[in-house]
PDB file of N, CA and C in Angstrom:
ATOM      1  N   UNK A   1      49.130  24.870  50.889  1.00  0.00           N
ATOM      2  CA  UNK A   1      48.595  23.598  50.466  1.00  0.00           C
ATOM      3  C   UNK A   1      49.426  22.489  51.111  1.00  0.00           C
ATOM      4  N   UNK A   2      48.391  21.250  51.557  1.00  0.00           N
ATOM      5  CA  UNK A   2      49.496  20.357  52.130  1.00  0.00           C
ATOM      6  C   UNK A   2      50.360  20.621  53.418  1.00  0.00           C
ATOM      7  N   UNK A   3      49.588  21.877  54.127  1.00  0.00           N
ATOM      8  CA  UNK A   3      50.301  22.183  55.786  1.00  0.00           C
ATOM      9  C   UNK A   3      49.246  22.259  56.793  1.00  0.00           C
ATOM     10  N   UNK A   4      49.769  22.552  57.775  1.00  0.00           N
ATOM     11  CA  UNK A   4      48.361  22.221  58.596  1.00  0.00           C
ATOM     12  C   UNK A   4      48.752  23.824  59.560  1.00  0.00           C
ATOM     13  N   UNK A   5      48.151  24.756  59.843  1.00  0.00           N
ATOM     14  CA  UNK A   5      48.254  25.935  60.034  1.00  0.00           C
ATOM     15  C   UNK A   5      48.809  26.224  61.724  1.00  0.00           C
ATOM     16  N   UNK A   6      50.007  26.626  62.380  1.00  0.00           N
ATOM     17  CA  UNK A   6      50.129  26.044  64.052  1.00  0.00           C
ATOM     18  C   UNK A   6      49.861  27.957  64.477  1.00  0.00           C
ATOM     19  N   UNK A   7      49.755  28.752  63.901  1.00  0.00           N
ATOM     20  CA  UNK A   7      50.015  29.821  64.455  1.00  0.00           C
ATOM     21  C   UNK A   7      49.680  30.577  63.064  1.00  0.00           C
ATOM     22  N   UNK A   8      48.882  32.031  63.798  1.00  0.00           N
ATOM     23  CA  UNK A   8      48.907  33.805  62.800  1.00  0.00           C
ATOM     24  C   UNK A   8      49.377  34.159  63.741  1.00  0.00           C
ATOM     25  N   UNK A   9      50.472  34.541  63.558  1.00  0.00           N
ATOM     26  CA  UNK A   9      51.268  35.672  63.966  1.00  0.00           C
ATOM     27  C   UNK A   9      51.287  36.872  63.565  1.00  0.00           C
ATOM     28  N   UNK A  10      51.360  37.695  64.882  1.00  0.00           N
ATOM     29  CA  UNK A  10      50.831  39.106  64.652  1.00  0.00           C
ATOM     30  C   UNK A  10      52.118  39.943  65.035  1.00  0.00           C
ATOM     31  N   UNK A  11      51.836  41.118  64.658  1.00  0.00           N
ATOM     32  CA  UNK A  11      52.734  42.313  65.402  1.00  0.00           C
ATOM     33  C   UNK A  11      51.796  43.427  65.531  1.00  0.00           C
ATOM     34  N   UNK A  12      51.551  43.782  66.694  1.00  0.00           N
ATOM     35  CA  UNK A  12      50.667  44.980  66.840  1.00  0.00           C
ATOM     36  C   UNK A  12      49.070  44.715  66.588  1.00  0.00           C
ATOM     37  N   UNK A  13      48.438  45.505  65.493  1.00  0.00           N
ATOM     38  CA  UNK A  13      47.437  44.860  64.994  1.00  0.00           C
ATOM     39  C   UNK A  13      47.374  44.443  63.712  1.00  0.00           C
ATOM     40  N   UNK A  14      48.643  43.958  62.849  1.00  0.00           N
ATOM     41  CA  UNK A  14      48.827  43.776  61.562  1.00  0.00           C
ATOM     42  C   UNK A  14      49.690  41.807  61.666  1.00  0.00           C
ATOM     43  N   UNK A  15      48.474  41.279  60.809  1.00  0.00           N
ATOM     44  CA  UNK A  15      48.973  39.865  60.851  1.00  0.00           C
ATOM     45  C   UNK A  15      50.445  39.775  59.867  1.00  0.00           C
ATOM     46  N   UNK A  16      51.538  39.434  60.626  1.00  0.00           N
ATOM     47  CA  UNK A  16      52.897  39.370  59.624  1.00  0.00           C
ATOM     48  C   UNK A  16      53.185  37.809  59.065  1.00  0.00           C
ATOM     49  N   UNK A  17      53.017  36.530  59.744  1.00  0.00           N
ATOM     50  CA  UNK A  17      53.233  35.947  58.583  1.00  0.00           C
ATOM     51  C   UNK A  17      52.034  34.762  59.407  1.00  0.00           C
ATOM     52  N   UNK A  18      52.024  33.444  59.017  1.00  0.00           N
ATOM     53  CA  UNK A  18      51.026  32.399  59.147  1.00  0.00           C
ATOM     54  C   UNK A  18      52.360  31.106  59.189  1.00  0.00           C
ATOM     55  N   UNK A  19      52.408  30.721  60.523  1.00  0.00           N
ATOM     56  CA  UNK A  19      53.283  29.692  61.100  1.00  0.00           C
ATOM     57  C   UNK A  19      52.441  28.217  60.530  1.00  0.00           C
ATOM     58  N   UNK A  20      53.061  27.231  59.715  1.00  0.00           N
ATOM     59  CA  UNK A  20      52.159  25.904  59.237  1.00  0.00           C
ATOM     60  C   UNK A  20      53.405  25.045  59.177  1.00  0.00           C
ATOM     61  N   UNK A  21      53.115  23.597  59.425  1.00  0.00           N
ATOM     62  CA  UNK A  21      53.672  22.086  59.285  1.00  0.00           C
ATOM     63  C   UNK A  21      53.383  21.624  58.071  1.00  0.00           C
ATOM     64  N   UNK A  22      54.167  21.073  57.515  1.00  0.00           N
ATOM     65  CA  UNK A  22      53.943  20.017  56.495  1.00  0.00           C
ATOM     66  C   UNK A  22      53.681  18.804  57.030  1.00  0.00           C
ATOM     67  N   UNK A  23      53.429  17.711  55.841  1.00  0.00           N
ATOM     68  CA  UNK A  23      53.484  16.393  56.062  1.00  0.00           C
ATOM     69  C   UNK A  23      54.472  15.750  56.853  1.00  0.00           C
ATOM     70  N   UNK A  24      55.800  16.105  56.560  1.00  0.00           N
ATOM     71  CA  UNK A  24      57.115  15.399  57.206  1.00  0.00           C
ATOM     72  C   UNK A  24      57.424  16.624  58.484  1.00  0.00           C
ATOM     73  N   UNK A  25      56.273  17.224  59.015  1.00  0.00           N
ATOM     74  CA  UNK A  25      56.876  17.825  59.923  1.00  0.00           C
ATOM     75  C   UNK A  25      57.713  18.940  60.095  1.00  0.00           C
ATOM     76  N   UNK A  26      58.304  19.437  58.866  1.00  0.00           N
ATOM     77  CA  UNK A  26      58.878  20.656  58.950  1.00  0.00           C
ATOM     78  C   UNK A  26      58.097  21.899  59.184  1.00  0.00           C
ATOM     79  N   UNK A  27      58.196  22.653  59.806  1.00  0.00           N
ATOM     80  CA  UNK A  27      57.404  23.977  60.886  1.00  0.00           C
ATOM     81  C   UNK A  27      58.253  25.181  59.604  1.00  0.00           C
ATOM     82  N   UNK A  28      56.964  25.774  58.602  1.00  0.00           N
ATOM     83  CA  UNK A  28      57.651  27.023  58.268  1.00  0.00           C
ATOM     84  C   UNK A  28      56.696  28.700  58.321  1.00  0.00           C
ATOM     85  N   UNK A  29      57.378  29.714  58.410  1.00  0.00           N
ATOM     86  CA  UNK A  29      56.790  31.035  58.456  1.00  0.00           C
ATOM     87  C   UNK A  29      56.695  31.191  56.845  1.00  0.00           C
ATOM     88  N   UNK A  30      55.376  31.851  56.516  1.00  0.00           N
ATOM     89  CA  UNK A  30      54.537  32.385  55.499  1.00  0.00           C
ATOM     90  C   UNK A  30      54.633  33.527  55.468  1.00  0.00           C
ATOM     91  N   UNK A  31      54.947  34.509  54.827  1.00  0.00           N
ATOM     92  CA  UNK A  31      55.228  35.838  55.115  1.00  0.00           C
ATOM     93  C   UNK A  31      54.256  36.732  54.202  1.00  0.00           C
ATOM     94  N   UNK A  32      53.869  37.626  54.281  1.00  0.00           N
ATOM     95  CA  UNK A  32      52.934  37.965  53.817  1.00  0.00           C
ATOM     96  C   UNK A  32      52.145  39.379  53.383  1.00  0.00           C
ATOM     97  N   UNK A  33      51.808  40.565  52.805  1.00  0.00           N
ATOM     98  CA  UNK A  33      51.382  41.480  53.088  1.00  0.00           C
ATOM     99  C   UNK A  33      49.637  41.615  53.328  1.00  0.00           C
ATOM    100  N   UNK A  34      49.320  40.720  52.646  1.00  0.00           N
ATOM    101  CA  UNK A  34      47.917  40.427  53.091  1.00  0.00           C
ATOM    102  C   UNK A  34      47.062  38.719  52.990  1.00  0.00           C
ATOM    103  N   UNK A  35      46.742  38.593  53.675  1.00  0.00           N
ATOM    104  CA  UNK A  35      45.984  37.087  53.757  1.00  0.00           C
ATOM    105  C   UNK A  35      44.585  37.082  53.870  1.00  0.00           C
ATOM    106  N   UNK A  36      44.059  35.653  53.364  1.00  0.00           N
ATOM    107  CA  UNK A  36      42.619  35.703  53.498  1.00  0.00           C
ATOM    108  C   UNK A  36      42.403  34.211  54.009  1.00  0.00           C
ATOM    109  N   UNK A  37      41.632  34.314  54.654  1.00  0.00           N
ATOM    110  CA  UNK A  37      41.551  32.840  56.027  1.00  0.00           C
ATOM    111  C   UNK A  37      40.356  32.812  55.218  1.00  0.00           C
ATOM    112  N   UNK A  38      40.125  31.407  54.896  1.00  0.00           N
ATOM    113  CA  UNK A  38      38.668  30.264  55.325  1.00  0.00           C
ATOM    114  C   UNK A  38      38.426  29.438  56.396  1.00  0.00           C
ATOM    115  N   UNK A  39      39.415  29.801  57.669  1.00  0.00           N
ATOM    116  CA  UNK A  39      38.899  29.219  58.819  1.00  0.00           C
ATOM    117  C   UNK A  39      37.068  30.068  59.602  1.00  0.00           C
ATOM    118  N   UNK A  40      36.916  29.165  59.995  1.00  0.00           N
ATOM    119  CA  UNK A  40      35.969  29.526  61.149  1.00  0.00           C
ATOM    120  C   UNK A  40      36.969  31.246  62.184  1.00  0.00           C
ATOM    121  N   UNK A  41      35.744  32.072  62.208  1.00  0.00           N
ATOM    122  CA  UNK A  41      36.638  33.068  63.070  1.00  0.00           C
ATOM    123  C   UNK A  41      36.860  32.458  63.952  1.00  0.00           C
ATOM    124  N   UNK A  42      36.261  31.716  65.021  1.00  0.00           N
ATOM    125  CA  UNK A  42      36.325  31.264  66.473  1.00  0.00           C
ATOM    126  C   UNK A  42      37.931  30.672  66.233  1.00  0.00           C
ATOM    127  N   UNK A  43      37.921  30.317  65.148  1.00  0.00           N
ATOM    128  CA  UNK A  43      39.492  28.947  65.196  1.00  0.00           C
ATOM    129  C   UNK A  43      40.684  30.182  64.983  1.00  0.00           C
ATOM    130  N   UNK A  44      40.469  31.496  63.934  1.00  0.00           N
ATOM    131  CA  UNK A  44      41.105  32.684  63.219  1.00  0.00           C
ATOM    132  C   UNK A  44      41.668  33.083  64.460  1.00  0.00           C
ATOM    133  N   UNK A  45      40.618  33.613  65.471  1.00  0.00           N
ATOM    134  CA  UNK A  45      40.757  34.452  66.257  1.00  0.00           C
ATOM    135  C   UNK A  45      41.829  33.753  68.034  1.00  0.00           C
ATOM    136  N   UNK A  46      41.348  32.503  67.911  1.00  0.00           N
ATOM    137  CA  UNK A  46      42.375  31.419  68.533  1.00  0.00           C
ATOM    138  C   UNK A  46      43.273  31.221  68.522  1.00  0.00           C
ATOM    139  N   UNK A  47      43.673  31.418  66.714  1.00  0.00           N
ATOM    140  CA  UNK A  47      45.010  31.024  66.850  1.00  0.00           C
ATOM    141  C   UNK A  47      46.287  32.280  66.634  1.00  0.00           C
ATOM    142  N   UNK A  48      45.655  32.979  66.761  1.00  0.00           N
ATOM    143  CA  UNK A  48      46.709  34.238  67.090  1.00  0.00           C
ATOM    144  C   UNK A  48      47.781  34.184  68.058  1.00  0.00           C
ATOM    145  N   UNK A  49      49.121  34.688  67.615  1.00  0.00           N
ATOM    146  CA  UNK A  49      49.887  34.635  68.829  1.00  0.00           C
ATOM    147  C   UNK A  49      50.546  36.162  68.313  1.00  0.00           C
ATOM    148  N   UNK A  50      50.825  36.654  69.450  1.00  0.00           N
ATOM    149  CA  UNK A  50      50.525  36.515  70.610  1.00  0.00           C
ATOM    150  C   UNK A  50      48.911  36.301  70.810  1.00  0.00           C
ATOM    151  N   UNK A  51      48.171  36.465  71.563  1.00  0.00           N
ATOM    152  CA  UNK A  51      47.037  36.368  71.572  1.00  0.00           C
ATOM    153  C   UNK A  51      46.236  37.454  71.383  1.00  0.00           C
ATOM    154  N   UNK A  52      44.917  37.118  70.930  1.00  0.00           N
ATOM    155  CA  UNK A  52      43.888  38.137  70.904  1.00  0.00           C
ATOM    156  C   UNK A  52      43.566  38.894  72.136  1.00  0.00           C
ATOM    157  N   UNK A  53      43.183  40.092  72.274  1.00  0.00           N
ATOM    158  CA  UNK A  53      42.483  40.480  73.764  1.00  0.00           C
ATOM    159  C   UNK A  53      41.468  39.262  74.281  1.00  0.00           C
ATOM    160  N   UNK A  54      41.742  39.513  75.570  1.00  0.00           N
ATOM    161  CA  UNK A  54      40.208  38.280  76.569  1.00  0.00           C
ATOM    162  C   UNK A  54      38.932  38.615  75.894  1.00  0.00           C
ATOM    163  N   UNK A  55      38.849  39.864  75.244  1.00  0.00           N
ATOM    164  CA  UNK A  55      37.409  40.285  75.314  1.00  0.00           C
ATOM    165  C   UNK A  55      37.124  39.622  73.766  1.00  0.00           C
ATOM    166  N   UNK A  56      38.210  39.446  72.768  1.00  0.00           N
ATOM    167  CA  UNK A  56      37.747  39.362  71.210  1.00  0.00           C
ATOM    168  C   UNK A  56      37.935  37.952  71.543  1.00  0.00           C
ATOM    169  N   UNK A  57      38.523  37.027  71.838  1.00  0.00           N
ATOM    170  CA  UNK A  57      38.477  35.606  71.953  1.00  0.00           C
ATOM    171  C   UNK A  57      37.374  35.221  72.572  1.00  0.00           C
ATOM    172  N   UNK A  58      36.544  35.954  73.679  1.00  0.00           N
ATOM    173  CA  UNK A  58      35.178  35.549  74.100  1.00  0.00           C
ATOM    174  C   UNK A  58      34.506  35.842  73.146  1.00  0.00           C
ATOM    175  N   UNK A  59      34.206  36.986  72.625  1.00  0.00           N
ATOM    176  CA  UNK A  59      32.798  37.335  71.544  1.00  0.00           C
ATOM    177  C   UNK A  59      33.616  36.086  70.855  1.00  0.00           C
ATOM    178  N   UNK A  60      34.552  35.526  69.802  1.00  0.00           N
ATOM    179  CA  UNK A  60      34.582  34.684  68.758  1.00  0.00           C
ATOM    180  C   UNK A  60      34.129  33.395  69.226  1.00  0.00           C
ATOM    181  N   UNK A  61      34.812  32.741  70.326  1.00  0.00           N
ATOM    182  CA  UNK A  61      34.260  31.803  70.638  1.00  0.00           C
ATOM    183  C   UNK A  61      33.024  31.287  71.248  1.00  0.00           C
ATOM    184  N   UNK A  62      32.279  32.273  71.383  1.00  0.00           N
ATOM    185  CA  UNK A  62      30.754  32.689  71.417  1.00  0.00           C
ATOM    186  C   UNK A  62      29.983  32.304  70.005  1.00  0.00           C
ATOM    187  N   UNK A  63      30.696  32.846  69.106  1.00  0.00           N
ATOM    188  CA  UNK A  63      29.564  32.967  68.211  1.00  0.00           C
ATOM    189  C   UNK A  63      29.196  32.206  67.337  1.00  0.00           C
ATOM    190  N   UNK A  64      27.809  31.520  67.002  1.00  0.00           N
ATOM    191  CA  UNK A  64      26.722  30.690  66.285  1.00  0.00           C
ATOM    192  C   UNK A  64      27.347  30.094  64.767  1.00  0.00           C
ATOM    193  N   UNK A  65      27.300  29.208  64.513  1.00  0.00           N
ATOM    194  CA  UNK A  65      27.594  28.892  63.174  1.00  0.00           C
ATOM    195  C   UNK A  65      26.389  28.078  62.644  1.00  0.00           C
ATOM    196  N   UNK A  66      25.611  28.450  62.105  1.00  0.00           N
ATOM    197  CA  UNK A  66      24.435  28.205  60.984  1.00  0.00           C
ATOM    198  C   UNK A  66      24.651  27.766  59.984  1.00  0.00           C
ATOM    199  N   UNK A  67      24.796  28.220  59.279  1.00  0.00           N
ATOM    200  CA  UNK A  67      24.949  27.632  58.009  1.00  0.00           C
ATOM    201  C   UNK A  67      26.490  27.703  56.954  1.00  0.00           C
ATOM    202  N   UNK A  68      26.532  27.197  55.805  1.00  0.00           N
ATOM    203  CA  UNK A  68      27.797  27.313  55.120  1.00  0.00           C
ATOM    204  C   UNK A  68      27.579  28.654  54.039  1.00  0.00           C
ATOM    205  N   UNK A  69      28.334  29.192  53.900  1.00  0.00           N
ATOM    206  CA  UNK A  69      28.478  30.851  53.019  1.00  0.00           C
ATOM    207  C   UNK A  69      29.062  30.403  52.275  1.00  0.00           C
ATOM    208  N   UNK A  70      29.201  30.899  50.771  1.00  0.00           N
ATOM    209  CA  UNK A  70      30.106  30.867  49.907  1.00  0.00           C
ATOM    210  C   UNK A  70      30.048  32.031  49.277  1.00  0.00           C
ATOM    211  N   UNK A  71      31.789  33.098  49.339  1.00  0.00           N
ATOM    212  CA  UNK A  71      32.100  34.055  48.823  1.00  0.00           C
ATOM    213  C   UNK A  71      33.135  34.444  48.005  1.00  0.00           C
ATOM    214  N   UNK A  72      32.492  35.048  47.042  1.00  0.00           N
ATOM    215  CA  UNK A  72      33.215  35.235  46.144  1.00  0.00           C
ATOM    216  C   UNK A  72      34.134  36.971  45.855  1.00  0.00           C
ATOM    217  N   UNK A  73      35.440  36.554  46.005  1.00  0.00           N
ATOM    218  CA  UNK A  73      36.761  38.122  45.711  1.00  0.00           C
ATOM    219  C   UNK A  73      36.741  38.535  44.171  1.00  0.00           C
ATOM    220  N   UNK A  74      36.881  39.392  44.079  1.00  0.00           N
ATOM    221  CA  UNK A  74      37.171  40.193  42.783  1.00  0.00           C
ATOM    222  C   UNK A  74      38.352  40.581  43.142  1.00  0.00           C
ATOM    223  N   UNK A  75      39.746  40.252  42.780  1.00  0.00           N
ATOM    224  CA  UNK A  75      40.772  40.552  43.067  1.00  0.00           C
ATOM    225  C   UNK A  75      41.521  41.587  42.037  1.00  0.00           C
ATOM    226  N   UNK A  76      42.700  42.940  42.018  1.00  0.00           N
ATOM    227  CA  UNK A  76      43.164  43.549  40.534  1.00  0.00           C
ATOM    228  C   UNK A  76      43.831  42.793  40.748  1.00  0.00           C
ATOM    229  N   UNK A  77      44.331  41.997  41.219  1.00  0.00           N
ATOM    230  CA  UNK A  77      46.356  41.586  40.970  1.00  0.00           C
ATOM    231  C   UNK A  77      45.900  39.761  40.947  1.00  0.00           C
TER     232      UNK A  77
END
């Protein structure tokens, strides 16, 4: 809340933490065992570092956005 997201950082194929700015500029790592993005994939799949393969950053930034979804998690924890 209140950061603006600069980087998902990955290791392998497992996202390890979510790099974000605050207001005053301080840059911090989010660490994490699992996350759930409401970005656009095209923006998800962008902002990966290291980067996504050439081939998954083309299909994302390819693909159509229609309309707005709203979904709902059933979470145990």
């Amino acid at each position: 809340m209140k950061h603006s997201v600069r980087a998902i950082v990955r290791t392998g194929t497992t996202i390890a933490s979510v790099r974000a700015v605050d207001a005053a500029g301080q840059e911090k790592d989010f660490l994490g065992d699992a996350f759930i993005s409401t970005m656009p994939v095209k923006d998800l799949i962008n902002g990966i570092e290291p980067p996504a393969p050439e081939k998954v950053r083309q299909v994302a930034t390819a693909l159509p956005y229609r309309d707005f979804i709203t979904v709902g998690l059933l979470l145990k924890k």
